[in-house]
N, C-alpha and C. Protein backbone atom coordinates (compact mmCIF):
# COMPACT_ATOMS: atom_id res chain seq x y z
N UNK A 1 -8.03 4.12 62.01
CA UNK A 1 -8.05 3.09 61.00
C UNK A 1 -9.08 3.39 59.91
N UNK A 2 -10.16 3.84 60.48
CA UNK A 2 -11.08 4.33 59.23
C UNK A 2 -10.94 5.47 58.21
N UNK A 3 -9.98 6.22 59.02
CA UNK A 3 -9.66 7.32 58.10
C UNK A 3 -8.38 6.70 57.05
N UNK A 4 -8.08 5.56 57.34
CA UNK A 4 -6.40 5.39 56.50
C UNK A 4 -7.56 4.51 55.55
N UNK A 5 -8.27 4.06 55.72
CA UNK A 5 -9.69 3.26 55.02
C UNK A 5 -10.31 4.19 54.15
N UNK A 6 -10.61 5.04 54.37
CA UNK A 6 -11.64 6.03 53.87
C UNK A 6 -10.66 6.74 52.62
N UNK A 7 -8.75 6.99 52.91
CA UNK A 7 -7.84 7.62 52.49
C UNK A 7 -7.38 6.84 51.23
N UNK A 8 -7.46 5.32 51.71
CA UNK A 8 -7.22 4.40 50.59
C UNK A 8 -8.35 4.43 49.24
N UNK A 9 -9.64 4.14 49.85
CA UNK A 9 -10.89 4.35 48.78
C UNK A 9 -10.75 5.87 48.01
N UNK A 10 -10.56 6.76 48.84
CA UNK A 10 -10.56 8.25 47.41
C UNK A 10 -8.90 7.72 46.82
N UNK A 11 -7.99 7.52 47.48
CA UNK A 11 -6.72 7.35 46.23
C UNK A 11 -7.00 6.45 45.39
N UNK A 12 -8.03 5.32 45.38
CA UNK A 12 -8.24 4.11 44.85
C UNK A 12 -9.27 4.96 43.54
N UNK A 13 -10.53 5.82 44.11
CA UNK A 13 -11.29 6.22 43.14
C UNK A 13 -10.66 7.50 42.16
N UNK A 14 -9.45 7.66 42.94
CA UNK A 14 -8.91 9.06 42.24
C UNK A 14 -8.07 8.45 41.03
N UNK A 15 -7.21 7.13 41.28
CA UNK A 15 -6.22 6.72 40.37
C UNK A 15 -7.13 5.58 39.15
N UNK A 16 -8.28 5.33 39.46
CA UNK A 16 -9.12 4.64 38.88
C UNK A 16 -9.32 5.80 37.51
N UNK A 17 -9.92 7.03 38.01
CA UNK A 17 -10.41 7.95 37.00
C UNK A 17 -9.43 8.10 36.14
N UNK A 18 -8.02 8.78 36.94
CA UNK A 18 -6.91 9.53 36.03
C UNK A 18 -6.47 7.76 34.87
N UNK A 19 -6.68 7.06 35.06
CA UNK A 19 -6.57 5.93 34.40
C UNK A 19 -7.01 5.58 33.37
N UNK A 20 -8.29 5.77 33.75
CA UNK A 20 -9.78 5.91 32.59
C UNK A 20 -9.71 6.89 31.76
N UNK A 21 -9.06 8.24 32.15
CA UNK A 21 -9.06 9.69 31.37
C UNK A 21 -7.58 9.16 30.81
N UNK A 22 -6.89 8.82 30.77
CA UNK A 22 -5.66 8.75 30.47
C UNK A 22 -5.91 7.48 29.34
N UNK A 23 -6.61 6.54 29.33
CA UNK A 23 -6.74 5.33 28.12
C UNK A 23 -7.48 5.82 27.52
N UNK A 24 -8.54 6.62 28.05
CA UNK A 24 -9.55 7.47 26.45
C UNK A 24 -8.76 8.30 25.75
N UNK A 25 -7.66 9.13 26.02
CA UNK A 25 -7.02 9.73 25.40
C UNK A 25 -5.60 8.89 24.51
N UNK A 26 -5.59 8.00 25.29
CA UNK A 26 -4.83 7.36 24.35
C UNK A 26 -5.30 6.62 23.41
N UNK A 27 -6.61 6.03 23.69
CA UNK A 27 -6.89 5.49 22.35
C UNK A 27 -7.77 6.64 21.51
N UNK A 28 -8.13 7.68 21.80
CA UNK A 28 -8.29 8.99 20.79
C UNK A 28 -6.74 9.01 20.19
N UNK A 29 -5.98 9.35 20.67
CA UNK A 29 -5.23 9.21 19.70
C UNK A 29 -4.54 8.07 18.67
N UNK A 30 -4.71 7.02 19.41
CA UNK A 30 -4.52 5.83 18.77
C UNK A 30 -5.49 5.73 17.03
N UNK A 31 -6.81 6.06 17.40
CA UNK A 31 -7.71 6.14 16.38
C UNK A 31 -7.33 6.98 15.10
N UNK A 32 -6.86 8.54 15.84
CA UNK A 32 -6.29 9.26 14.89
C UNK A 32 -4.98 8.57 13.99
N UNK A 33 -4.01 8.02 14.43
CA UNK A 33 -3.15 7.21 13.78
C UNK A 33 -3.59 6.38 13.20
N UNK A 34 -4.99 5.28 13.41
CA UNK A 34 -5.12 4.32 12.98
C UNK A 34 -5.71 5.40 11.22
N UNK A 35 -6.81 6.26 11.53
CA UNK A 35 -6.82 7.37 10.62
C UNK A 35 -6.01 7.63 9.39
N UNK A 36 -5.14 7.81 9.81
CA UNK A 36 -4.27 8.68 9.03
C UNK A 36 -3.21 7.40 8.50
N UNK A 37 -2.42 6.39 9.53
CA UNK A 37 -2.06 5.31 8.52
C UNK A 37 -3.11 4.63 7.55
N UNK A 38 -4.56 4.43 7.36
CA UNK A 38 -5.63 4.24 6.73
C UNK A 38 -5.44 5.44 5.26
N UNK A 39 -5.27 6.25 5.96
CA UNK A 39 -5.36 7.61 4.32
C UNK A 39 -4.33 7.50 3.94
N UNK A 40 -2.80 6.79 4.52
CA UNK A 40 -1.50 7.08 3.59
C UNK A 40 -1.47 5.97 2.89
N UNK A 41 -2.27 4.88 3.39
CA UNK A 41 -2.31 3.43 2.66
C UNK A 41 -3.22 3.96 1.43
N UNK A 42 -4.41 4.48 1.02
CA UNK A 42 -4.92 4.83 0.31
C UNK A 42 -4.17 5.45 -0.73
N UNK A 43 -3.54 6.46 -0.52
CA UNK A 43 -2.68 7.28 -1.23
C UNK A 43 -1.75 6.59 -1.88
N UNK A 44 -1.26 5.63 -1.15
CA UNK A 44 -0.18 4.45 -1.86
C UNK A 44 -0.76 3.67 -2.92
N UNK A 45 -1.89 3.31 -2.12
CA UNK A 45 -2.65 2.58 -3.55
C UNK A 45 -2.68 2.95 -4.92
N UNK A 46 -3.52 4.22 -4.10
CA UNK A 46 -3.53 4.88 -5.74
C UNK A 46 -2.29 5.51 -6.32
N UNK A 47 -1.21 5.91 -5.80
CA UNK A 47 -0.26 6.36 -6.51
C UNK A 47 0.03 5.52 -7.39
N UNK A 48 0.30 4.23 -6.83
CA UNK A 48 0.70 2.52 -7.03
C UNK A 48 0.26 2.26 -8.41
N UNK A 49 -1.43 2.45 -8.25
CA UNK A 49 -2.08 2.19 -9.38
C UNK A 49 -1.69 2.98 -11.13
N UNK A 50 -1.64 4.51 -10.44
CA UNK A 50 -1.28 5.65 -11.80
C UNK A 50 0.02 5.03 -11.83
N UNK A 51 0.90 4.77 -11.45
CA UNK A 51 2.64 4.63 -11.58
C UNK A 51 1.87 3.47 -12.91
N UNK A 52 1.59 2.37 -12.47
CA UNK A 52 1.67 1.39 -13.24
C UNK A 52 0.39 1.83 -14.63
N UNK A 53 -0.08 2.39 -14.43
CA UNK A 53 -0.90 2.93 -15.71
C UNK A 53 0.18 3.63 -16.52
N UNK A 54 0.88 4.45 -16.19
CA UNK A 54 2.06 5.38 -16.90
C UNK A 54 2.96 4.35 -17.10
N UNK A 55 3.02 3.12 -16.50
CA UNK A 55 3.97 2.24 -17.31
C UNK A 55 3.60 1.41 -18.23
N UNK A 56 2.45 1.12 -18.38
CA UNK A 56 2.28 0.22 -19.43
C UNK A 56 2.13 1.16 -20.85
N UNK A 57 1.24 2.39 -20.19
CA UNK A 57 0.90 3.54 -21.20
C UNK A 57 2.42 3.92 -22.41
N UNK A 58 3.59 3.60 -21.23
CA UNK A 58 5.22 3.82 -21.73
C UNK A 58 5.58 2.69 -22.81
N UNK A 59 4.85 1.83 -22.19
CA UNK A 59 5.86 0.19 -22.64
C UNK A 59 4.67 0.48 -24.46
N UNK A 60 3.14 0.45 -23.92
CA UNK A 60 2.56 0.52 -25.39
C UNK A 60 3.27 1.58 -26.25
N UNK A 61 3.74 2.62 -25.86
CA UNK A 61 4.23 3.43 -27.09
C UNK A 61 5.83 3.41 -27.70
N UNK A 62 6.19 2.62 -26.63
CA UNK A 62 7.53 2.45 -27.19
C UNK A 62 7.54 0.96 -27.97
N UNK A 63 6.17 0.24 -27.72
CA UNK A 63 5.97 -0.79 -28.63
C UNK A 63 5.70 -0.40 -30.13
N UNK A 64 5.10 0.70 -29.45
CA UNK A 64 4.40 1.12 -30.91
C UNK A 64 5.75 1.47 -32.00
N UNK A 65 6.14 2.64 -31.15
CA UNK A 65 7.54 3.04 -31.73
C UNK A 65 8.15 2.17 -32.73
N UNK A 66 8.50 0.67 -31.79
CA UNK A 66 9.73 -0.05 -32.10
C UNK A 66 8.66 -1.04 -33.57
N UNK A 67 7.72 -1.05 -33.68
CA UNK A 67 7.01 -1.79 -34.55
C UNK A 67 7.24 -0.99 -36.18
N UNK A 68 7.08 0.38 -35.81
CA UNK A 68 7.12 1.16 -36.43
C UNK A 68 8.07 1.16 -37.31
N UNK A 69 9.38 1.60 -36.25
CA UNK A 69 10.62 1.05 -36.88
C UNK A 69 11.15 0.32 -37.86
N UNK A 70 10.67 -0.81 -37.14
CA UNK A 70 10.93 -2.66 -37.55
C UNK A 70 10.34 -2.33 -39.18
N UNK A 71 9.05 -2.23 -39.36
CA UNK A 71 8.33 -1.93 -40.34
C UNK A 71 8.98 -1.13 -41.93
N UNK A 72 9.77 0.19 -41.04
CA UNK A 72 10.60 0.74 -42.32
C UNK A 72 12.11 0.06 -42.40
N UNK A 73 12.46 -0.49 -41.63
CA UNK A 73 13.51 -1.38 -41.87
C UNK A 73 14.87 -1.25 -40.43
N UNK A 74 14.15 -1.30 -39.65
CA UNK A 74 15.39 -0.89 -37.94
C UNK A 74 16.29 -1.89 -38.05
N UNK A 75 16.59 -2.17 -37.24
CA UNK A 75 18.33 -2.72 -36.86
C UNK A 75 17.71 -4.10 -36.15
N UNK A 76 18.61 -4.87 -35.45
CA UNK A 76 18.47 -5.90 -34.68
C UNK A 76 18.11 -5.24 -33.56
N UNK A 77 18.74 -3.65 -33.08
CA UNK A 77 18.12 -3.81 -31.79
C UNK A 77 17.18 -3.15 -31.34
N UNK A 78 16.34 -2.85 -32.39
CA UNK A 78 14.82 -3.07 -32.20
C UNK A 78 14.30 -4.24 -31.72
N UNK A 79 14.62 -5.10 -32.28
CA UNK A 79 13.82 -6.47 -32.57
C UNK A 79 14.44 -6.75 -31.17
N UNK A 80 15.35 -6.59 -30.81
CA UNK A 80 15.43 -7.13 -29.75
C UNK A 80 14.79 -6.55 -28.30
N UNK A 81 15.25 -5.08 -28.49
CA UNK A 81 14.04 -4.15 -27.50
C UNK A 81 12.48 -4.61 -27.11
N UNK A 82 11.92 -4.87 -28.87
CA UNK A 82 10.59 -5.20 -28.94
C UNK A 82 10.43 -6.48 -28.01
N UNK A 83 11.48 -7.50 -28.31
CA UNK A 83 11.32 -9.01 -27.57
C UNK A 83 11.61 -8.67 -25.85
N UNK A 84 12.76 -7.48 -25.69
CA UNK A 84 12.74 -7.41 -24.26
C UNK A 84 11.13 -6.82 -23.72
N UNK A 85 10.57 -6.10 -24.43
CA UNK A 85 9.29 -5.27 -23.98
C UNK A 85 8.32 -6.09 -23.57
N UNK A 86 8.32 -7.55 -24.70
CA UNK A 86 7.17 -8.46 -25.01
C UNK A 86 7.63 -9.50 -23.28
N UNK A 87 8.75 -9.72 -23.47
CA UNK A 87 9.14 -10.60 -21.85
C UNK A 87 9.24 -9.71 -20.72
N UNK A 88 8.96 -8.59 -20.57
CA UNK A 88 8.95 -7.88 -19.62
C UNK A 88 7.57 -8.13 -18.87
N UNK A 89 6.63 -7.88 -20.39
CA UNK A 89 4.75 -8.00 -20.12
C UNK A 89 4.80 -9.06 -19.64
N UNK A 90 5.57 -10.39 -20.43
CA UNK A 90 4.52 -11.44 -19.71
C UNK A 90 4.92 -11.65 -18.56
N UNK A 91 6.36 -11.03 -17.91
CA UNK A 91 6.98 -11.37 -16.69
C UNK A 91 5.92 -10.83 -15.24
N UNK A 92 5.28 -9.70 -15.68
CA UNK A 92 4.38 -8.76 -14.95
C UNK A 92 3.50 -9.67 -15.08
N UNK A 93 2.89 -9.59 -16.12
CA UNK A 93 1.60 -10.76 -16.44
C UNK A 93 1.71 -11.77 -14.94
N UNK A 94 2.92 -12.88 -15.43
CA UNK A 94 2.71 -13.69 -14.49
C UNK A 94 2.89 -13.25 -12.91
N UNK A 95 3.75 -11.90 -12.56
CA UNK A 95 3.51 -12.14 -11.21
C UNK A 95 2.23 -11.24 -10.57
N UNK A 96 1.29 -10.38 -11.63
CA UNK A 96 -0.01 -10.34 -10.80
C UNK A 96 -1.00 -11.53 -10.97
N UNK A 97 -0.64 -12.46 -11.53
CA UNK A 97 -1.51 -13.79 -11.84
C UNK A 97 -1.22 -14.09 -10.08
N UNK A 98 0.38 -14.17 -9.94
CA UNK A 98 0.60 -15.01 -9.14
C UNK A 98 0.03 -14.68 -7.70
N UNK A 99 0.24 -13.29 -7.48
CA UNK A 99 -0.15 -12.14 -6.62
C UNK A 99 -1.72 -12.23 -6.36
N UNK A 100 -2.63 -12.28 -7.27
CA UNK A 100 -3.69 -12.28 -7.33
C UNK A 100 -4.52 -13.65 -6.75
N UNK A 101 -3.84 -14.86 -7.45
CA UNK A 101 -4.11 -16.43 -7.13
C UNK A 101 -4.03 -16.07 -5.29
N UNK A 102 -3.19 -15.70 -4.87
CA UNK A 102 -2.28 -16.28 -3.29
C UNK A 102 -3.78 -15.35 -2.63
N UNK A 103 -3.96 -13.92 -3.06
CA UNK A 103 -4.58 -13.29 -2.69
C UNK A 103 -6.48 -14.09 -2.68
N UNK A 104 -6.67 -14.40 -3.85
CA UNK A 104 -8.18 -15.40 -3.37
C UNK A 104 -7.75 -16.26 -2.88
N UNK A 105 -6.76 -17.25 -2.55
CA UNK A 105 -6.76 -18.15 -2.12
C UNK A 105 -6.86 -18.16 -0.76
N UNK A 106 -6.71 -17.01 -0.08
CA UNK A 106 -6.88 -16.56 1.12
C UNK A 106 -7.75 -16.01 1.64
N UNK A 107 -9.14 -16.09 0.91
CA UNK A 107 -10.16 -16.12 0.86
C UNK A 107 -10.65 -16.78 1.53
């Protein structure tokens, strides 16, 4: 009986370890993922950010453009381009207002 005693305690201290070695390695790797989804979120950001710099950078010169136009004498659908350009901004306008509000508000 002491030996089926003695047999139970090392399988008990043996499956204890491989347990312990087996969750450190999983959360080593867990960390590494947490890692690396952390750097692709970054990367998104900032892509996120240049995308929308190159778009407004677009929208100002084709404002410019269409002003330009208008100026030596363009068509209606300038004027109308220009008015889609101008409701486009404030449409953006309002949804990082809106984006932004929800975001402190959760503060």
């Amino acid at each position: 009986m002491e030996i089926l005693l003695d047999y139970i305690i090392r399988f008990e201290t043996a499956l204890t370890l491989v347990v312990t070695v087996f969750g450190g390695i999983l959360a080593r790797g867990q960390a590494r993922i947490s890692k690396k989804a952390t750097q692709r979120f970054a990367l998104r950001q900032k892509e996120t950010l240049l995308s929308m710099q190159l778009l407004f950078a677009s929208i100002k010169l084709n404002k410019a453009t269409a002003v330009s136009v208008k100026e030596i004498g363009g068509n209606g659908e300038v004027e109308k381009a220009l008015s889609d350009c101008e409701d486009a901004e404030k449409e953006y306008e309002n949804f990082t207002r809106e984006i932004l509000s929800t975001k402190i508000s959760k503060i």
